[in-house]
Protein backbone atom coordinates (compact mmCIF):
# COMPACT_ATOMS: atom_id res chain seq x y z
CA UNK A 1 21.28 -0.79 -13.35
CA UNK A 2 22.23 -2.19 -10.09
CA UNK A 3 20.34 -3.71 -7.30
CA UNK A 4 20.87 -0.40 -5.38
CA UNK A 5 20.12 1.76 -7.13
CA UNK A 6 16.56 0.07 -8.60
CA UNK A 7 15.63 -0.41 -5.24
CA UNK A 8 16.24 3.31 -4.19
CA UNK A 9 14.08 4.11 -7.40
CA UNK A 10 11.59 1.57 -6.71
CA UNK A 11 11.43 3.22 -2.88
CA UNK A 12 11.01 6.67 -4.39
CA UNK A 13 8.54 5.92 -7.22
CA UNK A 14 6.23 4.31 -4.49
CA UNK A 15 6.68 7.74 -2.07
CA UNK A 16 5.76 9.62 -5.18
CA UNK A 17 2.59 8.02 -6.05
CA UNK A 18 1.59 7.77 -2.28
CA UNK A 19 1.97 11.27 -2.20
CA UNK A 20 0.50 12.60 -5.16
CA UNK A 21 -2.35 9.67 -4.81
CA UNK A 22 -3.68 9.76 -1.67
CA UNK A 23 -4.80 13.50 -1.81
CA UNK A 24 -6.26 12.95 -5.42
CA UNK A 25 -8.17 10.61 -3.69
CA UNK A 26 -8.96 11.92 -0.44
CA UNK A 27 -9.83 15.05 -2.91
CA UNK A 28 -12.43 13.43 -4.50
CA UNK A 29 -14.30 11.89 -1.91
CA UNK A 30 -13.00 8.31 -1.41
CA UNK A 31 -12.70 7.39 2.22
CA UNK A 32 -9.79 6.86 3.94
CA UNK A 33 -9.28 2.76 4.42
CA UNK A 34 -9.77 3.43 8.55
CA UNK A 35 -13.62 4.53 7.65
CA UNK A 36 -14.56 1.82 5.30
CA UNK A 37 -12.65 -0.81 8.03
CA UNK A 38 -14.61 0.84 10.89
CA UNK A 39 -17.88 0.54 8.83
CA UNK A 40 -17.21 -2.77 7.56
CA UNK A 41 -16.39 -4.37 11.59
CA UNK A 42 -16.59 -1.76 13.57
CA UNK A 43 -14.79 0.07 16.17
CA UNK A 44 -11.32 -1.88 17.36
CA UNK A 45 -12.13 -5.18 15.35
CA UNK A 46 -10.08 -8.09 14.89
CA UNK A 47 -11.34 -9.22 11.83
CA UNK A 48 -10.42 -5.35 10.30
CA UNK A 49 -6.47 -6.22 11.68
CA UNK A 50 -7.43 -9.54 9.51
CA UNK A 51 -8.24 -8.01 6.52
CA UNK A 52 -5.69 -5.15 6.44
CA UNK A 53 -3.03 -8.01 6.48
CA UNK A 54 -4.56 -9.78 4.38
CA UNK A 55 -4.89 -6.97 1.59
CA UNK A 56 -1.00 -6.05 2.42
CA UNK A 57 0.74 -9.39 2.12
CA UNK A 58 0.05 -10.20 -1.75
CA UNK A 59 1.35 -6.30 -2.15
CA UNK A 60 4.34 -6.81 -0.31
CA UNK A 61 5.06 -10.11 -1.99
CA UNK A 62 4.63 -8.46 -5.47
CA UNK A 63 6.83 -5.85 -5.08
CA UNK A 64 9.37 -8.55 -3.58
CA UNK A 65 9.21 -10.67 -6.75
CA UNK A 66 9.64 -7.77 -9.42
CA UNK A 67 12.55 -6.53 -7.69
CA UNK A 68 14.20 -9.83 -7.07
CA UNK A 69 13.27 -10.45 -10.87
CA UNK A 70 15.12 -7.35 -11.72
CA UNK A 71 18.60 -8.36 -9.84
């Protein structure tokens, strides 16, 4: 497969499961991510921008190193 096209499916698998995720979950009770932040620090915290970054980066370098493993 090229590195075109698994990116394109690698785009759309991730829109899938956000879509068909996030209202299980929201479904079910879970709070969104903004409540548990605004509980956690409270209302317009640094430390919440802090953590939200920090919870994104070793995601976003993941996915980076399984695709680049896959071209």
């Amino acid at each position: 497969m090229s590195r075109k096209k698994m990116l394109i499916l690698t785009f759309v698998m991730g829109v899938l499961a956000t879509a068909v995720g996030l209202p299980l979950l929201s479904a079910s009770g879970v709070p969104s991510f903004d409540v548990v932040l605004v509980a956690l620090f409270g209302e317009g915290s640094v430390w919440a921008v802090a953590l939200s970054l920090l919870l994104i980066l070793p995601i976003a370098l993941g996915v980076g190193k399984v695709v680049k493993s896959h071209t």
